[in-house]
Protein backbone atom coordinates (compact mmCIF):
# COMPACT_ATOMS: atom_id res chain seq x y z
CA UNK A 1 0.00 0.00 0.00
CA UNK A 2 0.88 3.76 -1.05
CA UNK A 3 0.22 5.99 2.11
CA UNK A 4 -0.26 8.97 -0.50
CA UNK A 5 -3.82 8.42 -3.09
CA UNK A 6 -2.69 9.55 -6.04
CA UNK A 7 -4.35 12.25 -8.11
CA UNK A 8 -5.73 9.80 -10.04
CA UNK A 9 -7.19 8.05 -7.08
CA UNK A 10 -4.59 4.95 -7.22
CA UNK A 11 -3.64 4.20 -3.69
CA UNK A 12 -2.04 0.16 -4.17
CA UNK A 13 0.78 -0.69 -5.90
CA UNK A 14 0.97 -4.77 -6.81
CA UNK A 15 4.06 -6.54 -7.14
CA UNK A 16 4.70 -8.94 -9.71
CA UNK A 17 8.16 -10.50 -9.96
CA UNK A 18 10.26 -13.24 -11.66
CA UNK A 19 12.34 -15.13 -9.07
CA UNK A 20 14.52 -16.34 -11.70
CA UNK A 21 15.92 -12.80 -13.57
CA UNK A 22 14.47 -10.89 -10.97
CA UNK A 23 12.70 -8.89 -13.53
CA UNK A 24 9.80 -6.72 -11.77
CA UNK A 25 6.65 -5.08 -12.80
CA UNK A 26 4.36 -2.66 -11.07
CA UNK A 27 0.74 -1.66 -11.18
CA UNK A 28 -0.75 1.17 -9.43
CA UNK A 29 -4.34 0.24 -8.53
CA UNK A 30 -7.47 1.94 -6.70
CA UNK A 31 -8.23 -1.54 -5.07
CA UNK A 32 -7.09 -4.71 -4.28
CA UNK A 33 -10.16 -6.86 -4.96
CA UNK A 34 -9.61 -10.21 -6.38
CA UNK A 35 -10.88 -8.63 -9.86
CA UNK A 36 -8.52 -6.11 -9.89
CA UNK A 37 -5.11 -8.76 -9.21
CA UNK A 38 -6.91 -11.39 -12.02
CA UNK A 39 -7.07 -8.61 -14.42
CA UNK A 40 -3.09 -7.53 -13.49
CA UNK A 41 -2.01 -11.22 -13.77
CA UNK A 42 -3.81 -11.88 -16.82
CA UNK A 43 -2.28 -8.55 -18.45
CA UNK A 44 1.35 -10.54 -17.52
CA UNK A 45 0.45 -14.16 -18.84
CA UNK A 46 -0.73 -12.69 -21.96
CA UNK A 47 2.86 -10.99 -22.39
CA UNK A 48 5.19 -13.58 -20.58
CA UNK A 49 3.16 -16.44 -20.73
CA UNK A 50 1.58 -18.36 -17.34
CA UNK A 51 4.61 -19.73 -14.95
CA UNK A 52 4.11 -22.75 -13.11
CA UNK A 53 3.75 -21.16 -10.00
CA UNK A 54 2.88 -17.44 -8.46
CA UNK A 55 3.73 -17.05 -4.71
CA UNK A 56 2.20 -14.64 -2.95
CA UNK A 57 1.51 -13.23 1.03
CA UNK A 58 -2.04 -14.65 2.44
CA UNK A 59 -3.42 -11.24 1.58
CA UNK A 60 -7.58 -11.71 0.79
CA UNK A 61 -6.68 -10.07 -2.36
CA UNK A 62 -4.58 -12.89 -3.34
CA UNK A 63 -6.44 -15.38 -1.72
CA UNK A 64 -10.01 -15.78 -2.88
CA UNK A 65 -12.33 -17.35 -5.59
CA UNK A 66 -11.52 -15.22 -8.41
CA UNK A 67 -7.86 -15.67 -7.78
CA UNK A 68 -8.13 -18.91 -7.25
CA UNK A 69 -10.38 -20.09 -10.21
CA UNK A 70 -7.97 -17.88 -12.98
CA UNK A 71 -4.89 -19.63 -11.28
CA UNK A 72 -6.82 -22.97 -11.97
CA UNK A 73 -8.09 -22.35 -15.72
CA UNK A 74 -4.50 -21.33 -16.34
CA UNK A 75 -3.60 -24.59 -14.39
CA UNK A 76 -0.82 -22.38 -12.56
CA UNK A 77 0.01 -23.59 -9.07
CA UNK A 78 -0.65 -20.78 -6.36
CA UNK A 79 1.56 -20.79 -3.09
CA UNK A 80 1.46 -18.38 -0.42
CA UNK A 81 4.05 -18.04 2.64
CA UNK A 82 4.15 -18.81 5.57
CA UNK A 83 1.71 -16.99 7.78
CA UNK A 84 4.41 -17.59 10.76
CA UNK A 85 6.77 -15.87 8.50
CA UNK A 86 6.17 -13.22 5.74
CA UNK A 87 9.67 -12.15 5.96
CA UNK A 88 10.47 -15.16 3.60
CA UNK A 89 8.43 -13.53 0.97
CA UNK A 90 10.86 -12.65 -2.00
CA UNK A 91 7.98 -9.21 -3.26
CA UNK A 92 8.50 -8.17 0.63
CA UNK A 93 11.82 -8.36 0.20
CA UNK A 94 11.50 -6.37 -2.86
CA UNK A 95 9.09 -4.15 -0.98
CA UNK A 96 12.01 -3.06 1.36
CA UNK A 97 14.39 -1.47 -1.88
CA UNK A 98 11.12 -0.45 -4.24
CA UNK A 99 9.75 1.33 -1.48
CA UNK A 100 12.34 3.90 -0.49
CA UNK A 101 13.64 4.70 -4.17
CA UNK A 102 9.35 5.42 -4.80
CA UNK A 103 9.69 8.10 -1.75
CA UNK A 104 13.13 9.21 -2.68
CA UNK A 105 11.55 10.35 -6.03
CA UNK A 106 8.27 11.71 -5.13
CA UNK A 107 9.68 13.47 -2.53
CA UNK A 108 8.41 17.06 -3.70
CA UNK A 109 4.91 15.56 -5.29
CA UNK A 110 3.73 12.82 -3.50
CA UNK A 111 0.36 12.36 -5.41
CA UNK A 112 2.10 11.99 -8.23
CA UNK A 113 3.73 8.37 -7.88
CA UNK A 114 1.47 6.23 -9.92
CA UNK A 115 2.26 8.78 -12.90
CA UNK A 116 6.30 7.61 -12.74
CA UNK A 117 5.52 3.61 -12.05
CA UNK A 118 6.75 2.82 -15.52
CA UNK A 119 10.18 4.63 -14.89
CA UNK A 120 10.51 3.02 -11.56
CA UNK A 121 10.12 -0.25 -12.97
CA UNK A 122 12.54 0.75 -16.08
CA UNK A 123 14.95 1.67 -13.20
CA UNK A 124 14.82 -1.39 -11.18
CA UNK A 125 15.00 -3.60 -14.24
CA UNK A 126 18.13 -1.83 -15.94
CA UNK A 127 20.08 -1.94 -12.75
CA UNK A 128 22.69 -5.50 -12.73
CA UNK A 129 21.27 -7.44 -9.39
CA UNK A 130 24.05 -7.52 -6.98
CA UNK A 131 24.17 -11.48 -6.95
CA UNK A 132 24.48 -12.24 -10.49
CA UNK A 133 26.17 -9.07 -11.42
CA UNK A 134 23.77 -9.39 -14.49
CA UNK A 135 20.10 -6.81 -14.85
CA UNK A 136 17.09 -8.66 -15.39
CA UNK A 137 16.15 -6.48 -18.42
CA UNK A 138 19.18 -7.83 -19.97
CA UNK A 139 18.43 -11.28 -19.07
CA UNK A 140 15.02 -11.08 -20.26
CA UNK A 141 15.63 -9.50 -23.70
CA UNK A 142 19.76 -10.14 -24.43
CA UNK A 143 20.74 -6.56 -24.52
CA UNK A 144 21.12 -3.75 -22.28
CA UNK A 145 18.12 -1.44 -21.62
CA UNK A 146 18.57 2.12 -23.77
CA UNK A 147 17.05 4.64 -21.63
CA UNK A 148 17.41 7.50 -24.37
CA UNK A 149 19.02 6.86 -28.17
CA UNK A 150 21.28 9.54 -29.75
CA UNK A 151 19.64 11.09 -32.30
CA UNK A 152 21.38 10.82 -35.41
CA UNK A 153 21.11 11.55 -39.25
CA UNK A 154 22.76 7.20 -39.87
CA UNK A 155 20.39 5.83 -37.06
CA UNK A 156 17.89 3.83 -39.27
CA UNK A 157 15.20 2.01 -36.80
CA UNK A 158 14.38 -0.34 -38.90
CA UNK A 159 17.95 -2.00 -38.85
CA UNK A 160 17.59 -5.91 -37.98
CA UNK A 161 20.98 -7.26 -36.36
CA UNK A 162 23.07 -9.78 -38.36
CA UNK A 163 21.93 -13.61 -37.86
CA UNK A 164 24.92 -14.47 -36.69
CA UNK A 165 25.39 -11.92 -34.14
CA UNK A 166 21.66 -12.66 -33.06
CA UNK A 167 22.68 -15.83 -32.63
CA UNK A 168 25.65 -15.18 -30.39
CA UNK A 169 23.92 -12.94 -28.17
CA UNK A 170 20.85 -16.11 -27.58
CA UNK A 171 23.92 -18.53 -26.32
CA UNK A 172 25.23 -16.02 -24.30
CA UNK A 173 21.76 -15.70 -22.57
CA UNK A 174 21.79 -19.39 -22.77
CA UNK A 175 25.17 -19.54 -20.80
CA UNK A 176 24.12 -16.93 -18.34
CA UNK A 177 20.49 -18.47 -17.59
CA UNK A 178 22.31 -21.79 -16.26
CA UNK A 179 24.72 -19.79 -14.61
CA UNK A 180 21.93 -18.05 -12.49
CA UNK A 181 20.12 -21.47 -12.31
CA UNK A 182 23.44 -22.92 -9.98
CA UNK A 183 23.69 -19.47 -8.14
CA UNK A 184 19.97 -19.85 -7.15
CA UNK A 185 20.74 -23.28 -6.38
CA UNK A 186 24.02 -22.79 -4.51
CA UNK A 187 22.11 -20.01 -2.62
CA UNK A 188 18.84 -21.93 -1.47
């Protein structure tokens, strides 16, 4: 939860993260009814695809029907933490470094956050992860995230990169995928 409603009358932000590139992506919201986290989750299948699993806190928002029938039609497996211990939540975690950089930039207009989200997320993702040395935007699409392109007379957007160069740049995800798969395993 935001403590500031935004002028546009968000006051939630949800969560959604990969475990595995540590990729993020955030939604401001008004509520948090089960609706409103079916329609956020659906937005992400239809882009990444449905994971295996989602694991989320034991909020009711998470935890109810409409959550739980989506999940099901999707045939996604839906785990929550434990309610002993939230702490071992990797979004909390998260919750504890997006947080603070939120406040840090809408220090001077706080009911403006929900207008920046997409930049904060841009942010977070473009950053290397200080365990795999490696950003989840990079892992996610094999090249570094551009925040702003030079703008040049030569630069033709439509340029496609070489096949071969395409090519090297999928093994080298390739190599660094399995080397983030033994981390996470050397780790847990």
């Amino acid at each position: 939860d935001v403590t500031t409603h935004s002028k546009e009358g968000s006051s939630h932000i949800v969560v959604v993260h990969d475990l595995y590139t540590k990729y993020i992506e955030l939604f401001s919201t008004r509520d948090k009814t089960g609706k409103t986290i079916v329609k956020i989750v659906d937005n992400v299948f239809d882009r990444w695809g449905a994971p295996q699993t989602i694991i989320s806190d034991n909020g009711k928002e998470y935890c109810n029907k409409d959550v739980r029938s989506y999940l099901s039609t999707r045939g996604v497996e839906h785990q929550t933490t434990p309610l002993a211990h939230p702490q071992g939540n990797p979004v909390e975690r998260l919750n504890r470094t997006v947080k603070p950089m939120i406040a840090a930039f809408i220090k001077d207009k706080q009911n403006e956050w929900d207008q920046n989200i997409s930049k904060f997320q841009f942010v977070y993702n473009s950053v290397p992860h200080a365990g795999s040395r490696i950003s989840p935007f990079y892992l996610n699409h094999g090249r570094d995230a551009i925040a702003e392109r030079p703008r040049t007379v030569d630069n033709d957007p439509t340029e496609i990169a070489e096949d071969e160069e395409w090519a090297k740049r999928m093994n080298k995800i390739d190599e660094l995928r399995h080397k983030i798969k033994m981390f996470l395993k050397k780790i847990s």
